[in-house]
C-alpha atoms as a PDB file:
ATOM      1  CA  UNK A   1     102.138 129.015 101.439  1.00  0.00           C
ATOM      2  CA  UNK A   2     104.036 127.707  97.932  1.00  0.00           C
ATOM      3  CA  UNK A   3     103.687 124.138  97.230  1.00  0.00           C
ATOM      4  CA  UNK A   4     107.405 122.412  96.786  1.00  0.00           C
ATOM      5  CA  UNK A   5     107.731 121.357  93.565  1.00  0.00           C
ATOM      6  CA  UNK A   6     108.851 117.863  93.197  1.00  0.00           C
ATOM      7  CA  UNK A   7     110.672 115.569  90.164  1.00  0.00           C
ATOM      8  CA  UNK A   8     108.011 112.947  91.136  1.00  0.00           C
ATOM      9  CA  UNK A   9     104.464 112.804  90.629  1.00  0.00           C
ATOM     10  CA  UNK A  10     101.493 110.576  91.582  1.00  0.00           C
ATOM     11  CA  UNK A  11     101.029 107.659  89.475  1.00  0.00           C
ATOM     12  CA  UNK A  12     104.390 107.588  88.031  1.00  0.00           C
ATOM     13  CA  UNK A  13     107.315 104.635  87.915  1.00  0.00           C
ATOM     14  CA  UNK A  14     110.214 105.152  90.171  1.00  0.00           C
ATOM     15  CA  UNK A  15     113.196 103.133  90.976  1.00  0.00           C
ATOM     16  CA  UNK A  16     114.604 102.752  94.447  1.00  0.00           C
ATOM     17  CA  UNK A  17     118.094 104.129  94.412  1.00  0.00           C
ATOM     18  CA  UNK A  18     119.145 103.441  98.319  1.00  0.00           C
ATOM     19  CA  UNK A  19     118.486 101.253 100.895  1.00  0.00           C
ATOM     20  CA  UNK A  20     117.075  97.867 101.751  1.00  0.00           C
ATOM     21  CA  UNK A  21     115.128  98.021  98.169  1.00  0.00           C
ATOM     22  CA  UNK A  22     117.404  99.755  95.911  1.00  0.00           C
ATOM     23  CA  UNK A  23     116.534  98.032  92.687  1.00  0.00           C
ATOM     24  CA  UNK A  24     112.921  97.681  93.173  1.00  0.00           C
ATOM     25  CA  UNK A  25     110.421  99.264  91.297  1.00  0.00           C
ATOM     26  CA  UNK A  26     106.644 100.188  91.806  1.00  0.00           C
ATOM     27  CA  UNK A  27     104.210 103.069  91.121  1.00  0.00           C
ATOM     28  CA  UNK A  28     103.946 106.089  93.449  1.00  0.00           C
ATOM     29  CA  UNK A  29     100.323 105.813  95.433  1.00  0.00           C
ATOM     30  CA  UNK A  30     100.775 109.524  97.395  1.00  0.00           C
ATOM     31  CA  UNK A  31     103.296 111.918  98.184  1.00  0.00           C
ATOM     32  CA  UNK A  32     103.656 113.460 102.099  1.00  0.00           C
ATOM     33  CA  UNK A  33     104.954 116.824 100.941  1.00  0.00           C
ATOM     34  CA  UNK A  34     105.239 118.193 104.970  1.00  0.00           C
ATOM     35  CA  UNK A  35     108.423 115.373 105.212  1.00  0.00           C
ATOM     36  CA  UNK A  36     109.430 115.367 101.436  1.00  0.00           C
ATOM     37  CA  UNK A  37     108.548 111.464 101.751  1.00  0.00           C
ATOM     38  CA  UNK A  38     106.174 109.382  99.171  1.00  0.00           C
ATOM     39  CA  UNK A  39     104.484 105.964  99.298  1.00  0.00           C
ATOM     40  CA  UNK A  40     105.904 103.090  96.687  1.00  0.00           C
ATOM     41  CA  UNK A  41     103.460 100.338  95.959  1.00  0.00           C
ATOM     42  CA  UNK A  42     105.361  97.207  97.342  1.00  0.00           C
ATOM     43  CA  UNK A  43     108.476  98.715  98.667  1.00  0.00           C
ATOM     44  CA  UNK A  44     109.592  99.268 102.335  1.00  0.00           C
ATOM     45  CA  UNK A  45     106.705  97.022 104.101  1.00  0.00           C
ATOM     46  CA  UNK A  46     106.026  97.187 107.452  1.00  0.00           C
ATOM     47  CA  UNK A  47     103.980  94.881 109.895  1.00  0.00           C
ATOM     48  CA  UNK A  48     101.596  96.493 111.874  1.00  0.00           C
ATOM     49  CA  UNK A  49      99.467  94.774 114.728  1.00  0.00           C
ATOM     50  CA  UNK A  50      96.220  95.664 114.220  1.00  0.00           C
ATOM     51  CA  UNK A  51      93.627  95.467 117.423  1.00  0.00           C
ATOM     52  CA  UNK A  52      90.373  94.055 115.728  1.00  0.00           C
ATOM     53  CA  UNK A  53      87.403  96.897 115.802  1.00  0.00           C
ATOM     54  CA  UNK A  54      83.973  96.927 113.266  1.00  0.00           C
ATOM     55  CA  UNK A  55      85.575  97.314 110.326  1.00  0.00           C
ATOM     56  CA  UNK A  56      88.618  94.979 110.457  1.00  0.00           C
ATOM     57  CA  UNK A  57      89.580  91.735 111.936  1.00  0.00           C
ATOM     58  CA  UNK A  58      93.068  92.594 113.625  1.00  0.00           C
ATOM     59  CA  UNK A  59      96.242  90.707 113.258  1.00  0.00           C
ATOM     60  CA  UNK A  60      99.391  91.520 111.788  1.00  0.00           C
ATOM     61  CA  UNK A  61      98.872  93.986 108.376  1.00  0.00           C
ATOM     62  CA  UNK A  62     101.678  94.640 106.147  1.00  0.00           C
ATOM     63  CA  UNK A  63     101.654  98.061 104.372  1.00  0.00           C
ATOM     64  CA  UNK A  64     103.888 100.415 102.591  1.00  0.00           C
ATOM     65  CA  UNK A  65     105.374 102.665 104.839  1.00  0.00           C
ATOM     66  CA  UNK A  66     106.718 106.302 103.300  1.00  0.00           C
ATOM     67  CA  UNK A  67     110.366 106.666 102.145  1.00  0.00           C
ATOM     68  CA  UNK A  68     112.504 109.935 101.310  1.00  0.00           C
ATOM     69  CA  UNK A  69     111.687 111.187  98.025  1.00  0.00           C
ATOM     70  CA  UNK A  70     115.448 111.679  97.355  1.00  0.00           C
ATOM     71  CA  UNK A  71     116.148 107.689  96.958  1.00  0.00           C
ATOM     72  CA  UNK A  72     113.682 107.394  94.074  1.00  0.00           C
ATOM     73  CA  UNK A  73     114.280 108.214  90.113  1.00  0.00           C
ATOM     74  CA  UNK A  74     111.878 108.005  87.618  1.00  0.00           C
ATOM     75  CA  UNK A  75     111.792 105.152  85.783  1.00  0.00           C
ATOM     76  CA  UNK A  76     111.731 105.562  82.264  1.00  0.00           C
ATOM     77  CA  UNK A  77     110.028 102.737  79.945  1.00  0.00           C
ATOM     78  CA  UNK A  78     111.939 103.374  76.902  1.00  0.00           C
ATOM     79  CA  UNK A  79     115.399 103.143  78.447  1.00  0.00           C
ATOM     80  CA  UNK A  80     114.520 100.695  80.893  1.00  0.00           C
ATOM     81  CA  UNK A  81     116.851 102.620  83.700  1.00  0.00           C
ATOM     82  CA  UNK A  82     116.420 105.461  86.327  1.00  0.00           C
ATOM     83  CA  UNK A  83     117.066 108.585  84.330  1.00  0.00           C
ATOM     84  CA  UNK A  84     117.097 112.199  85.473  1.00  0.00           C
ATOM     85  CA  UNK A  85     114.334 114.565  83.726  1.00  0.00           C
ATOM     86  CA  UNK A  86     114.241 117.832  82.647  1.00  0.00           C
ATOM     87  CA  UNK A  87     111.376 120.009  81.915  1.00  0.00           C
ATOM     88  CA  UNK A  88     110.588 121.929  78.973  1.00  0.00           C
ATOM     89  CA  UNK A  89     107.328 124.049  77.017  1.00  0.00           C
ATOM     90  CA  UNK A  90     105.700 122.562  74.117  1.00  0.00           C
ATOM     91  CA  UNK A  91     104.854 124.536  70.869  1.00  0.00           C
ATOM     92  CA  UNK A  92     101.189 124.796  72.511  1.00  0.00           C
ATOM     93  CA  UNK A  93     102.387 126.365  76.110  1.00  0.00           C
ATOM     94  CA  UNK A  94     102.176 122.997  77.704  1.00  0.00           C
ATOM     95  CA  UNK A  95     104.884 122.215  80.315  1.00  0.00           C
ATOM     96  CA  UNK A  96     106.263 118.569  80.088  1.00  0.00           C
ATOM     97  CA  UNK A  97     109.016 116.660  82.103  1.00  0.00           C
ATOM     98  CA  UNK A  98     111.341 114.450  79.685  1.00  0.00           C
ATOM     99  CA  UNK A  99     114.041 111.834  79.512  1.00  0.00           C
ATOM    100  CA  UNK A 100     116.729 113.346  79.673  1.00  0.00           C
ATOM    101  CA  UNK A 101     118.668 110.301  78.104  1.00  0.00           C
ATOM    102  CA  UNK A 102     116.228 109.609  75.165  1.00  0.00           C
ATOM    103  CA  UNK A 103     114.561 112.907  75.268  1.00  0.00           C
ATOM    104  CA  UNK A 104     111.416 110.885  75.701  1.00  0.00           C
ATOM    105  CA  UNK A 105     108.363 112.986  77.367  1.00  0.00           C
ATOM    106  CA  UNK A 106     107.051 111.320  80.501  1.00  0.00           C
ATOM    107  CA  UNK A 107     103.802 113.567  80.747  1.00  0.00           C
ATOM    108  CA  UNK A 108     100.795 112.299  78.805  1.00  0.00           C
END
């Protein structure tokens, strides 16, 4: 089966677009590609009660919980905005994604 191919990648800066945290930003931690959804580190927490076992002591936990991979942009550093990206080949081969408002590469 292909693998969908996504603007977004793990470890990268996004920007919430919609929602109850459009404005907030945080790095990507894993991406659920069977529900086009992804994790944000500190955005859409939930509470979870949590029945104490072995390895933890119960309570209420608050964790990220997965949003829709269509209310994120990557966040670009150099602008200092949500920007769109485009993709190009390097002189070596390489294929990058880039700025598409400074032209800035995002790939390291």
């Amino acid at each position: 089966m292909e693998e969908k191919q996504y603007h977004v990648k793990k470890n990268d800066t996004v920007m919430v677009t919609t929602g109850k945290d459009k404005g907030k930003t945080g790095k990507v931690l894993r991406i659920v590609s069977k529900k086009d959804r992804l994790v944000v580190e500190k955005v859409n927490m939930i509470k979870r009660h949590v029945k104490p076992s072995q390895k933890s002591k119960g309570g209420i936990m608050e964790r990220e919980s997965p949003i829709h991979i269509s209310n994120v942009m990557i966040y670009c550093d150099k602008c200092s905005k949500p920007v769109k990206i485009g993709r190009k080949a390097l002189e070596d081969g390489k294929k990058v994604r880039f700025c598409r408002r400074c032209k800035e590469v995002i790939d390291k």
